[in-house]
N, C-alpha and C. Protein backbone atom coordinates (compact mmCIF):
# COMPACT_ATOMS: atom_id res chain seq x y z
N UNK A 1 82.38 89.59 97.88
CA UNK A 1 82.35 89.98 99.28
C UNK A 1 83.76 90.37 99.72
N UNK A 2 84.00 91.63 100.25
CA UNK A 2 85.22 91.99 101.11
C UNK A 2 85.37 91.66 102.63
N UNK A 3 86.39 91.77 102.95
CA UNK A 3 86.76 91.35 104.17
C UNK A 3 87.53 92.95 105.32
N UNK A 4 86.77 93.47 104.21
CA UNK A 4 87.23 95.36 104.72
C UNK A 4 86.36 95.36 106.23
N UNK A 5 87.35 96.27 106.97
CA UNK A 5 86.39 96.32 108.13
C UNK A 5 86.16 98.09 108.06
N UNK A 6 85.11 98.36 108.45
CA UNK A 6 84.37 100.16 108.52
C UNK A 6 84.82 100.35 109.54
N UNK A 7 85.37 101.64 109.86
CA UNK A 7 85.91 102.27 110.86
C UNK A 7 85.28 103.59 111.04
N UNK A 8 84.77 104.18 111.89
CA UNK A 8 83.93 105.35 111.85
C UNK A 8 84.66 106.30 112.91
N UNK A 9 84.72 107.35 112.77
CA UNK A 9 85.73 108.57 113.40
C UNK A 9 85.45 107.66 114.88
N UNK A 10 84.55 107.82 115.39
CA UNK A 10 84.40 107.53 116.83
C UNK A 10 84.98 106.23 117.04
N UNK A 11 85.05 105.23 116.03
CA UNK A 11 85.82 104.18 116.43
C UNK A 11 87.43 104.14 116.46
N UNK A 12 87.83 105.33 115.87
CA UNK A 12 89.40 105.70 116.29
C UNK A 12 89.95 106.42 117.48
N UNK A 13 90.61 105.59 117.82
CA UNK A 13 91.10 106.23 119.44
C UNK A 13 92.74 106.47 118.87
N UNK A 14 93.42 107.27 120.11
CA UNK A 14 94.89 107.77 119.75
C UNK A 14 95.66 106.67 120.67
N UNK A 15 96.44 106.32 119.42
CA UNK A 15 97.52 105.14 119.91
C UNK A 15 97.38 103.90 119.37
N UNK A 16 95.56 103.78 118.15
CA UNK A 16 95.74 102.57 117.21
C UNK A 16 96.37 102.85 116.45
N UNK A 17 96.93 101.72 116.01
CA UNK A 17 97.97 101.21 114.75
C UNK A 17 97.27 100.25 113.46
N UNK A 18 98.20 100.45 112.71
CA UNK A 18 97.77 100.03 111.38
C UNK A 18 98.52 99.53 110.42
N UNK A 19 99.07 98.63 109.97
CA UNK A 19 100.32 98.49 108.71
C UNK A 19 99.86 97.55 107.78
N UNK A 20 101.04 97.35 106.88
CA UNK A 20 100.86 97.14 105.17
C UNK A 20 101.86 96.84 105.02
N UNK A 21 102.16 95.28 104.85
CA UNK A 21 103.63 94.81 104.32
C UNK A 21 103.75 94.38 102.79
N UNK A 22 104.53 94.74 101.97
CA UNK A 22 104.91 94.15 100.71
C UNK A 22 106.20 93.84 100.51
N UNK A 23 106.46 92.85 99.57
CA UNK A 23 108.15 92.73 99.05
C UNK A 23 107.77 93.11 97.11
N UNK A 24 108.60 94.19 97.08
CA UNK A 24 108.87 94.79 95.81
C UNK A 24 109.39 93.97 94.97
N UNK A 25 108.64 93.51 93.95
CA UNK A 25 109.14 92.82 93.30
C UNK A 25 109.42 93.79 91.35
N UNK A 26 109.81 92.82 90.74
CA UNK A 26 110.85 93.53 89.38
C UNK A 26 109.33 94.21 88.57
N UNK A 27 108.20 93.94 88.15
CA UNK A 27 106.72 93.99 87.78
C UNK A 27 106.32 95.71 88.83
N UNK A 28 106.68 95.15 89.93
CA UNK A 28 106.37 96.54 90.66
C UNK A 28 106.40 97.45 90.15
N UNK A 29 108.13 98.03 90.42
CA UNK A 29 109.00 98.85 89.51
C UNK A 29 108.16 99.00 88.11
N UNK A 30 108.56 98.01 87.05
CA UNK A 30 107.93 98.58 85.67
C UNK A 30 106.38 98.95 85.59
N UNK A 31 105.41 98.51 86.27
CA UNK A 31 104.65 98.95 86.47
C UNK A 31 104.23 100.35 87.21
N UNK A 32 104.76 101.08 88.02
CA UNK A 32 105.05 101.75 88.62
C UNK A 32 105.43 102.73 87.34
N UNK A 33 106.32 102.83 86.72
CA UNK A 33 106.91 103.64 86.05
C UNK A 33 106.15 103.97 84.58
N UNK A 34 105.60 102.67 84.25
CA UNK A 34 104.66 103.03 83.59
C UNK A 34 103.89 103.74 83.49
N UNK A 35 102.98 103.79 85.16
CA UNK A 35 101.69 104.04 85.24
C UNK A 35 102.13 105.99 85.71
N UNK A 36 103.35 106.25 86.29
CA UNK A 36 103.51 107.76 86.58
C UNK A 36 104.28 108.05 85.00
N UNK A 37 104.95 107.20 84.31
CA UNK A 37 106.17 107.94 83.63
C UNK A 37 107.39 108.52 84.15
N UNK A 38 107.22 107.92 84.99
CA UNK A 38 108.92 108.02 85.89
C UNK A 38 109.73 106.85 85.21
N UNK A 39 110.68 106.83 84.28
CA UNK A 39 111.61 105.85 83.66
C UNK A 39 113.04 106.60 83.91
N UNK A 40 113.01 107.06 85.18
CA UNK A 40 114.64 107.55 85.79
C UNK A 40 115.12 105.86 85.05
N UNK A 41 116.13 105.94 84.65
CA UNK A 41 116.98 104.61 84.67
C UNK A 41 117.15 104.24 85.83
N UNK A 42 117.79 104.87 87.05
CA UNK A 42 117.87 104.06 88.46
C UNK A 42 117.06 102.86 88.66
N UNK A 43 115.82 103.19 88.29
CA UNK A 43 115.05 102.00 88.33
C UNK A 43 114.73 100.82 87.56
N UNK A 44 115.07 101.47 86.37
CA UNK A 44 114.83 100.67 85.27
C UNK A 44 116.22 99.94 84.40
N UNK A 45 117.12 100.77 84.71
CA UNK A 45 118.65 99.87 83.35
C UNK A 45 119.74 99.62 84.76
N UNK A 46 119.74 98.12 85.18
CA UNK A 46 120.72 97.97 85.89
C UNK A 46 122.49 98.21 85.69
N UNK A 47 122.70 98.54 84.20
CA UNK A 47 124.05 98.68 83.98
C UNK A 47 124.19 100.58 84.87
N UNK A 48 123.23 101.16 84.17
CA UNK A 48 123.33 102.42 84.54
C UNK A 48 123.05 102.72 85.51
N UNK A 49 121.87 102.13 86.60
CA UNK A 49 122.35 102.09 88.04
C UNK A 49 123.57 101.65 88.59
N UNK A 50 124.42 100.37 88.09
CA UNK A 50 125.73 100.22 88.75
C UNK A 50 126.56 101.12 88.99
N UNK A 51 126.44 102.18 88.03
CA UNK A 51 127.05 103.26 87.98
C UNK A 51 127.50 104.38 89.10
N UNK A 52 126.26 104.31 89.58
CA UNK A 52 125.13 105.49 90.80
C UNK A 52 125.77 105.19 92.15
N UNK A 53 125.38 106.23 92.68
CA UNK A 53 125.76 105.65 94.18
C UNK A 53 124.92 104.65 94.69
N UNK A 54 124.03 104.59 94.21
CA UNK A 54 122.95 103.12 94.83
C UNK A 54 123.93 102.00 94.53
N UNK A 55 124.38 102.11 93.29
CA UNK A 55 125.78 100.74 93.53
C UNK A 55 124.25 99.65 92.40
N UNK A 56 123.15 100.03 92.33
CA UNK A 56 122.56 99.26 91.75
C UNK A 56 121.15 99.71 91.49
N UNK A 57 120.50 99.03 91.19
CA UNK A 57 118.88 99.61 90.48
C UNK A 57 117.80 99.65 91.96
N UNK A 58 117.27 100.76 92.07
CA UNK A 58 116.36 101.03 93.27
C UNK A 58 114.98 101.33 92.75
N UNK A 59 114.06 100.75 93.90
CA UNK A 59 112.45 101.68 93.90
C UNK A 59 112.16 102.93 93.90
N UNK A 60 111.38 103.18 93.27
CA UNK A 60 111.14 104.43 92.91
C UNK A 60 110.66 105.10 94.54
N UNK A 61 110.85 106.31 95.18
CA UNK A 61 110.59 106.51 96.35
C UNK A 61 109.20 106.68 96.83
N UNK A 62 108.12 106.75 95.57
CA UNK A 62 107.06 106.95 95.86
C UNK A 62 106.27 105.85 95.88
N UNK A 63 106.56 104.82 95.15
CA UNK A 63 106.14 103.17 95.43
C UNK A 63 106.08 102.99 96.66
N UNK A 64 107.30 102.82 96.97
CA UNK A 64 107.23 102.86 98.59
C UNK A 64 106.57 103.13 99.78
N UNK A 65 106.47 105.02 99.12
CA UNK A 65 105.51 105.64 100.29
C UNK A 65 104.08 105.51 99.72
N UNK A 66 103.80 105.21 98.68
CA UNK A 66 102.30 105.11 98.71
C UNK A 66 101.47 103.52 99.37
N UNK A 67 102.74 102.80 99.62
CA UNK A 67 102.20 101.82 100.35
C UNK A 67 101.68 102.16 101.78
N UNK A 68 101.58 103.45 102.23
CA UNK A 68 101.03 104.56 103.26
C UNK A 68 99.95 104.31 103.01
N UNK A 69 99.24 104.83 101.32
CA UNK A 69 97.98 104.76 101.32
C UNK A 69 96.91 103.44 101.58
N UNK A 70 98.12 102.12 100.88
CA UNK A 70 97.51 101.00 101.27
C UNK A 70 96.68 100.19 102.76
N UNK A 71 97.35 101.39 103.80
CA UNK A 71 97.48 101.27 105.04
C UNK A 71 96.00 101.82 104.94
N UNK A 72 96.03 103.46 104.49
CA UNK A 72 94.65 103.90 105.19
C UNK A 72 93.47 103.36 104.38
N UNK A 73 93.85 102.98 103.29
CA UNK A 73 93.19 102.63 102.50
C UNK A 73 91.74 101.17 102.75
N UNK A 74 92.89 100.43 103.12
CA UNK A 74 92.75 98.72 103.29
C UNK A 74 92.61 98.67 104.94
N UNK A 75 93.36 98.82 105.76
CA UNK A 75 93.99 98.12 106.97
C UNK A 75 93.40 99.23 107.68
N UNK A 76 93.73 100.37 107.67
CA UNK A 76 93.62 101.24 108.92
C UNK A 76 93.76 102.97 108.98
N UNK A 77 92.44 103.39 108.90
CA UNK A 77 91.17 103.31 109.33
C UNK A 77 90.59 102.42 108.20
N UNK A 78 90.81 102.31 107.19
CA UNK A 78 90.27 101.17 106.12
C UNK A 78 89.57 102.41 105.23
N UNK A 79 88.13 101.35 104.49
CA UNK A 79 87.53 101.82 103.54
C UNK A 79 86.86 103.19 103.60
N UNK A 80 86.94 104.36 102.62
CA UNK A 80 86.22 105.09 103.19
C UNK A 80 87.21 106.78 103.60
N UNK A 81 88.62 106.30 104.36
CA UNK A 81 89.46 107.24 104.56
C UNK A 81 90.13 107.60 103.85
N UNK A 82 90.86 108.54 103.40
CA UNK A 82 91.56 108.96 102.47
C UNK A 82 92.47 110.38 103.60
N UNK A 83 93.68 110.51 102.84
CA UNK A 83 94.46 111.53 103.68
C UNK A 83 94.36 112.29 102.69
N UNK A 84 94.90 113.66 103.99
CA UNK A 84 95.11 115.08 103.02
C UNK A 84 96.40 115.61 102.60
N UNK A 85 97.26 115.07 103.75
CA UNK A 85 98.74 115.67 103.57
C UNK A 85 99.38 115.19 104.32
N UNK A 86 100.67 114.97 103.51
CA UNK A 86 102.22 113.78 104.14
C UNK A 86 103.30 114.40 103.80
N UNK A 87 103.95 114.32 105.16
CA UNK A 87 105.27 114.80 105.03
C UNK A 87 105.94 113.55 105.12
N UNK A 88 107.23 113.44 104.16
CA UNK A 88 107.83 112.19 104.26
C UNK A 88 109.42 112.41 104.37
N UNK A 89 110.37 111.51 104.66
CA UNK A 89 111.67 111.11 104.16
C UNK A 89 112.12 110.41 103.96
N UNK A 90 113.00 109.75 102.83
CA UNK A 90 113.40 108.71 102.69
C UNK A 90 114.82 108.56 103.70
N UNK A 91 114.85 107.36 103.74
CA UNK A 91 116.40 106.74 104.63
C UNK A 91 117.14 105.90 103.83
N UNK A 92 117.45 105.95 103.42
CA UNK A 92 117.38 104.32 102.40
C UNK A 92 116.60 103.86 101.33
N UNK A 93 117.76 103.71 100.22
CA UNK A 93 116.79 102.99 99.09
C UNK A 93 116.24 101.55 99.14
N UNK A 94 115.32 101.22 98.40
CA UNK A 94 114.37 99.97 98.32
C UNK A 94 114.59 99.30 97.15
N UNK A 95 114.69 97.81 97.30
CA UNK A 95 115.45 97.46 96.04
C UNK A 95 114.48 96.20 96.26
N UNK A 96 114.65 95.44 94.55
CA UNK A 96 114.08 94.77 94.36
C UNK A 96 114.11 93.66 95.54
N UNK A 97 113.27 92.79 95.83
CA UNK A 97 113.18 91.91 96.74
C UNK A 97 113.41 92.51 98.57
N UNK A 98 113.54 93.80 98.35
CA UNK A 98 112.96 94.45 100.10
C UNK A 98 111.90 94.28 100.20
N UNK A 99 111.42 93.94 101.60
CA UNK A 99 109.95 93.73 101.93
C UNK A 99 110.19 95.48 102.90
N UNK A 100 108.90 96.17 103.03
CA UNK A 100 108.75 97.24 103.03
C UNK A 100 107.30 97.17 103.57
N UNK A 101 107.51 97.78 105.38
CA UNK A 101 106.16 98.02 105.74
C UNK A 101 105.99 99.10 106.08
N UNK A 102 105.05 99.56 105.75
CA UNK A 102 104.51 100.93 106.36
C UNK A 102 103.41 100.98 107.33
N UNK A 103 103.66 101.57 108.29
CA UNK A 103 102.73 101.77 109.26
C UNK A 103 102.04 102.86 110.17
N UNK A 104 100.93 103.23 110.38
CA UNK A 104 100.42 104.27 110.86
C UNK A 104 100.07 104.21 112.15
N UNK A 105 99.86 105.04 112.74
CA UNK A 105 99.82 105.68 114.16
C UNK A 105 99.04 106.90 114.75
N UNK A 106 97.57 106.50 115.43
CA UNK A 106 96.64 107.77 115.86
C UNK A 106 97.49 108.52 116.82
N UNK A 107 97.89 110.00 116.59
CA UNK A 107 98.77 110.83 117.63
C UNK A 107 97.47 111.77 118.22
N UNK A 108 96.69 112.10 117.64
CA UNK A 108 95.36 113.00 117.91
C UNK A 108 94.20 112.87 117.47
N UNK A 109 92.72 113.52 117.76
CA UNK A 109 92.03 113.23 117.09
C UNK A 109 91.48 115.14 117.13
N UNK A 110 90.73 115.17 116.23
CA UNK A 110 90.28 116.35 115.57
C UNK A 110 88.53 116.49 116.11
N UNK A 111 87.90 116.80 117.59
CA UNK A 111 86.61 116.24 117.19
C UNK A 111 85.65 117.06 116.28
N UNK A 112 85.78 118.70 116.65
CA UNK A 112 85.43 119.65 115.22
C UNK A 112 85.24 118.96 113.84
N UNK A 113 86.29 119.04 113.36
CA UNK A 113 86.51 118.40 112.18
C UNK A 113 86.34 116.86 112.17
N UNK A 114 85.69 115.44 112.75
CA UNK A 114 86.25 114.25 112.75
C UNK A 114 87.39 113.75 111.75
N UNK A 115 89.04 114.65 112.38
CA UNK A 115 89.65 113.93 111.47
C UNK A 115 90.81 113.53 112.77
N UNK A 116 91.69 112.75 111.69
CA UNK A 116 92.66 112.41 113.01
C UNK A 116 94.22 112.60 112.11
N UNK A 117 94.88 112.96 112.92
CA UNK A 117 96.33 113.05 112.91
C UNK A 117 97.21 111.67 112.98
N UNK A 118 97.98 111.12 112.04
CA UNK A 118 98.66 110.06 112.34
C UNK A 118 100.25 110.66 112.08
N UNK A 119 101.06 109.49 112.54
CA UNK A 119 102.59 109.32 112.10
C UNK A 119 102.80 108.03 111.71
């Protein structure tokens, strides 16, 4: 049994919110890199990150942002939604032991189409 809640276009109004907190842990990362084949060293050989301007070993930037999807995924609108297209930027790298939330935001709704616009 899940504890997912159904969200149906009409039950989204503009101005709900939604988030997804994690702390990145070292498993993340190698897993992560595994599963795309992203083995930049940044993430993976701390001598050769010391090197870097990170000054040390960082998350990969898309770990990060796909904790976005966890949002629409799980939390908000939940089961069922899926996005089409994200514009992103990073600010700052994510390093092991950052906790990292991502959170969404209804700016519009689409009624033609039932889709909705977030930030």
């Amino acid at each position: 049994m899940n504890d997912y809640r159904i969200r149906y276009f009409d039950d989204i109004r503009v101005g709900m919110t939604g988030e997804f907190s994690k702390t990145v842990t070292e498993t993340d990362i190698q897993l992560f890199a595994d599963v795309t084949g992203d083995t930049n060293p940044l993430h993976l050989d701390a001598e050769y990150a010391a090197g870097s301007i990170f000054g040390g070993r960082i998350a990969h930037g898309m770990l990060a942002a796909g904790m976005i999807s966890a949002v629409f995924g799980r939390v908000f609108p939940g089961p069922g939604w899926i996005y089409v297209k994200q514009s992103l930027g990073f600010k700052a790298p994510v390093r092991i032991g950052d906790s990292v939330t991502a959170r969404v935001e209804v700016l519009e709704r689409n009624e033609k189409r039932e889709m909705a616009t977030f930030k």
